[in-house]
C-alpha atoms as a PDB file:
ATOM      1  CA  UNK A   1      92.280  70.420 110.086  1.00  0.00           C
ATOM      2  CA  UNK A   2      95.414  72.700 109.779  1.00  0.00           C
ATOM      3  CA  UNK A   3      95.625  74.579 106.369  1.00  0.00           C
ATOM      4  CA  UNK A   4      98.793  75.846 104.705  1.00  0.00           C
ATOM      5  CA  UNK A   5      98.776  77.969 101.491  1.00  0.00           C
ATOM      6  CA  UNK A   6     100.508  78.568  98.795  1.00  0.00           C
ATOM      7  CA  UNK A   7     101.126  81.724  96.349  1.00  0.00           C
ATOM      8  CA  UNK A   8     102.392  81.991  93.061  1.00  0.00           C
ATOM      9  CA  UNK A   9     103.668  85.360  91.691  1.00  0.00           C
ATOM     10  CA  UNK A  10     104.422  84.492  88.091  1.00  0.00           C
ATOM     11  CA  UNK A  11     104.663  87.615  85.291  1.00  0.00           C
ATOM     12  CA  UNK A  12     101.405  87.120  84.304  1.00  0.00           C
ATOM     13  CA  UNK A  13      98.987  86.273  87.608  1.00  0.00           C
ATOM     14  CA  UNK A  14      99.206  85.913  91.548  1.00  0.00           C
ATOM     15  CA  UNK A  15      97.517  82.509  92.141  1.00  0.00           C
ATOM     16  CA  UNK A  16      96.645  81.242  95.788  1.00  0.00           C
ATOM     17  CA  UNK A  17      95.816  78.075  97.088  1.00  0.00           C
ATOM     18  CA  UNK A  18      94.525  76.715 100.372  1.00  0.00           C
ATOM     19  CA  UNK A  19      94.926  72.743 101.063  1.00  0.00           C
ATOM     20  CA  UNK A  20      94.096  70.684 104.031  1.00  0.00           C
ATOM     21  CA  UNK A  21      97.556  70.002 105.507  1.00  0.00           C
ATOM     22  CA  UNK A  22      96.765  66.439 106.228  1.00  0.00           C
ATOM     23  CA  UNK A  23      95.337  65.579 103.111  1.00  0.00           C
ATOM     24  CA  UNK A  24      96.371  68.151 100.687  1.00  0.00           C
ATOM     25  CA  UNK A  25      92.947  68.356  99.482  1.00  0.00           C
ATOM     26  CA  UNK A  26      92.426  71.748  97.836  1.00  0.00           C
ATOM     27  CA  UNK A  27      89.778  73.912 100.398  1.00  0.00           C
ATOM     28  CA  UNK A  28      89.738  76.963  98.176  1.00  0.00           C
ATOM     29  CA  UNK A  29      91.603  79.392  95.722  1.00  0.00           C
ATOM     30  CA  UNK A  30      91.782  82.444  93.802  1.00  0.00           C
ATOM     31  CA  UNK A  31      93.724  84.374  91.255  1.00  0.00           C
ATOM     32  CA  UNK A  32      94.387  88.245  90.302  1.00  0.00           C
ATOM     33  CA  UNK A  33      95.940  89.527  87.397  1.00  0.00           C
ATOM     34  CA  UNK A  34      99.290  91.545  87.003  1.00  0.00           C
ATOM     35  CA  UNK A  35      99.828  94.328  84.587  1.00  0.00           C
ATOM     36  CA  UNK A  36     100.758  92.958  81.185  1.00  0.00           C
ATOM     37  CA  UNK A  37     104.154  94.341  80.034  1.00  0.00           C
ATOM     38  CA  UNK A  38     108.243  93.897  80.598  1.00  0.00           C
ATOM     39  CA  UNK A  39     107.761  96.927  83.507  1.00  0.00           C
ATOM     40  CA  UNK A  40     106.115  96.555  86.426  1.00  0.00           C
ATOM     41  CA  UNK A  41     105.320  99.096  89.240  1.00  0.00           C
ATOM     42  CA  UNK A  42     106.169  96.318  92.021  1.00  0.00           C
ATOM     43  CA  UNK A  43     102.941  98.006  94.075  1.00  0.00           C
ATOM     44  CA  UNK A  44     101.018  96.082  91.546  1.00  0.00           C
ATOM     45  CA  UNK A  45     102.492  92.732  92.429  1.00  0.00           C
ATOM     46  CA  UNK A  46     101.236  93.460  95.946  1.00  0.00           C
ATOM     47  CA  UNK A  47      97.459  94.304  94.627  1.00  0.00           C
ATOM     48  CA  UNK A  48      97.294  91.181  93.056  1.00  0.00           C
ATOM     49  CA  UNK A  49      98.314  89.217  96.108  1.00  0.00           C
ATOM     50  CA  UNK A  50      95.432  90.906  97.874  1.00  0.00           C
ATOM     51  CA  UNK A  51      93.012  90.485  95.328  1.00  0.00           C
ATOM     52  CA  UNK A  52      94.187  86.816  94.888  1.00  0.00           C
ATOM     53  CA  UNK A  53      94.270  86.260  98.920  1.00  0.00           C
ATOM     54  CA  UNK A  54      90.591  87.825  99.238  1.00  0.00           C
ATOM     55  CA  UNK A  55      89.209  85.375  96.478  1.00  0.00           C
ATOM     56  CA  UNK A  56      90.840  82.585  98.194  1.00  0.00           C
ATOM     57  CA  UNK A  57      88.970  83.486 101.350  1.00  0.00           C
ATOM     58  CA  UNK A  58      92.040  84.711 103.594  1.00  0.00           C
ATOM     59  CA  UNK A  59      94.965  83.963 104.974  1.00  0.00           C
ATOM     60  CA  UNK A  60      93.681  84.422 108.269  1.00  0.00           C
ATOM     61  CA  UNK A  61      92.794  80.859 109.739  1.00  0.00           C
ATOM     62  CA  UNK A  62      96.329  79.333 107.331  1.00  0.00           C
ATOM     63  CA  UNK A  63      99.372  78.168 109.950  1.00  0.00           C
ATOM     64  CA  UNK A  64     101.571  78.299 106.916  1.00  0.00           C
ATOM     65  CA  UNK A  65     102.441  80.389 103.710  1.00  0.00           C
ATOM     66  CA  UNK A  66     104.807  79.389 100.810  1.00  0.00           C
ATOM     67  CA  UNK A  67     105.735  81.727  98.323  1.00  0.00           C
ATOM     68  CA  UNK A  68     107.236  81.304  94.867  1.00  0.00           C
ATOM     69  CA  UNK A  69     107.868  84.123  92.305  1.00  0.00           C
ATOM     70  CA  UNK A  70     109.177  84.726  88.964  1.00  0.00           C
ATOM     71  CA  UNK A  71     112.865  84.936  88.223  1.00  0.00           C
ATOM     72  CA  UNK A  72     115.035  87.442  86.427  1.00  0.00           C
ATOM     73  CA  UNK A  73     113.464  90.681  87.530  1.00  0.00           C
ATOM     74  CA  UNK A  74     115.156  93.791  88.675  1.00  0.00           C
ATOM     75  CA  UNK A  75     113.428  96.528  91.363  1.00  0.00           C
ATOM     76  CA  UNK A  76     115.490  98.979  92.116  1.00  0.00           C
ATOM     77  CA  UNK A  77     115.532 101.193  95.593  1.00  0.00           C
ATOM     78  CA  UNK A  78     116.669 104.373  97.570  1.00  0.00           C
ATOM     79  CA  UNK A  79     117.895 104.735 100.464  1.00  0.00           C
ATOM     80  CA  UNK A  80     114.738 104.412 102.210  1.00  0.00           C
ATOM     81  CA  UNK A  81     113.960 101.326 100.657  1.00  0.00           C
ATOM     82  CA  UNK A  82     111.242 103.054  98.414  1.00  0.00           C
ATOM     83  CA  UNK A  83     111.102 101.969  94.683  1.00  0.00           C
ATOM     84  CA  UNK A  84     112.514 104.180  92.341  1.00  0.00           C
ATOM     85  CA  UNK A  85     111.062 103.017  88.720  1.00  0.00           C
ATOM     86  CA  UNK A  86     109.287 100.167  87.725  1.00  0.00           C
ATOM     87  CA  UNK A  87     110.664  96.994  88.106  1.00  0.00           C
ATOM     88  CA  UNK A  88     112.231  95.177  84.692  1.00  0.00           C
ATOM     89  CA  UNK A  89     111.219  91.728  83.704  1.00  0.00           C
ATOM     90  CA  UNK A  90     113.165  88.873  82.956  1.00  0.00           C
ATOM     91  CA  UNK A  91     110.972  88.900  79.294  1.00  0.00           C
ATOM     92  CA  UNK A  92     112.358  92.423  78.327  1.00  0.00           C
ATOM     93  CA  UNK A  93     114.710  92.250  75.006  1.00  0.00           C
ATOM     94  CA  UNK A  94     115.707  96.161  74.805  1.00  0.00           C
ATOM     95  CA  UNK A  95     119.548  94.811  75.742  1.00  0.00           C
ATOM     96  CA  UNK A  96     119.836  91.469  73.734  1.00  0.00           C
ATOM     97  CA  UNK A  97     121.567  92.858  70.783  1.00  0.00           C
ATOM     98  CA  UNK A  98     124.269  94.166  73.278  1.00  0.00           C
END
């Protein structure tokens, strides 16, 4: 029985789900919480997925991953590739009256 997963990264939560490939039968799942707000230190996107992952069991023994995440956000880098401030959210209003 080959299992695939999938993980959604939406503004509020990281969900993951693990299905029988063949039957798309759910085999197990979890969730984590992201930080509530229009700014978001992306590290905390990556905590979630973690947390989510570990209450779904693993990843481990899954031959394939899909990933879907929110829309509209903005995380800026350096250089490096290291994030400079947190990331802004496709639900913050500070420029709609421009």
């Amino acid at each position: 029985m080959p299992l695939v997963a999938g993980v959604d990264s939406s503004t509020q939560s990281c969900k993951v789900v693990v299905r029988d490939a063949e039957t798309g039968a759910l085999v197990r799942s979890g969730s984590a919480p992201h930080p509530e707000g229009t700014e978001v230190d992306p590290a905390a996107w990556w905590t979630a997925l973690e947390s989510a992952a570990e209450a779904a069991g693993g990843l481990d023994d899954v031959a394939a991953i899909s990933v879907g995440g929110q829309q509209h956000g903005m995380v800026c880098l350096d250089e490096a590739g290291e994030v400079v401030r947190p990331a802004l959210l496709w639900n913050d209003t500070r420029s709609a009256a421009a």
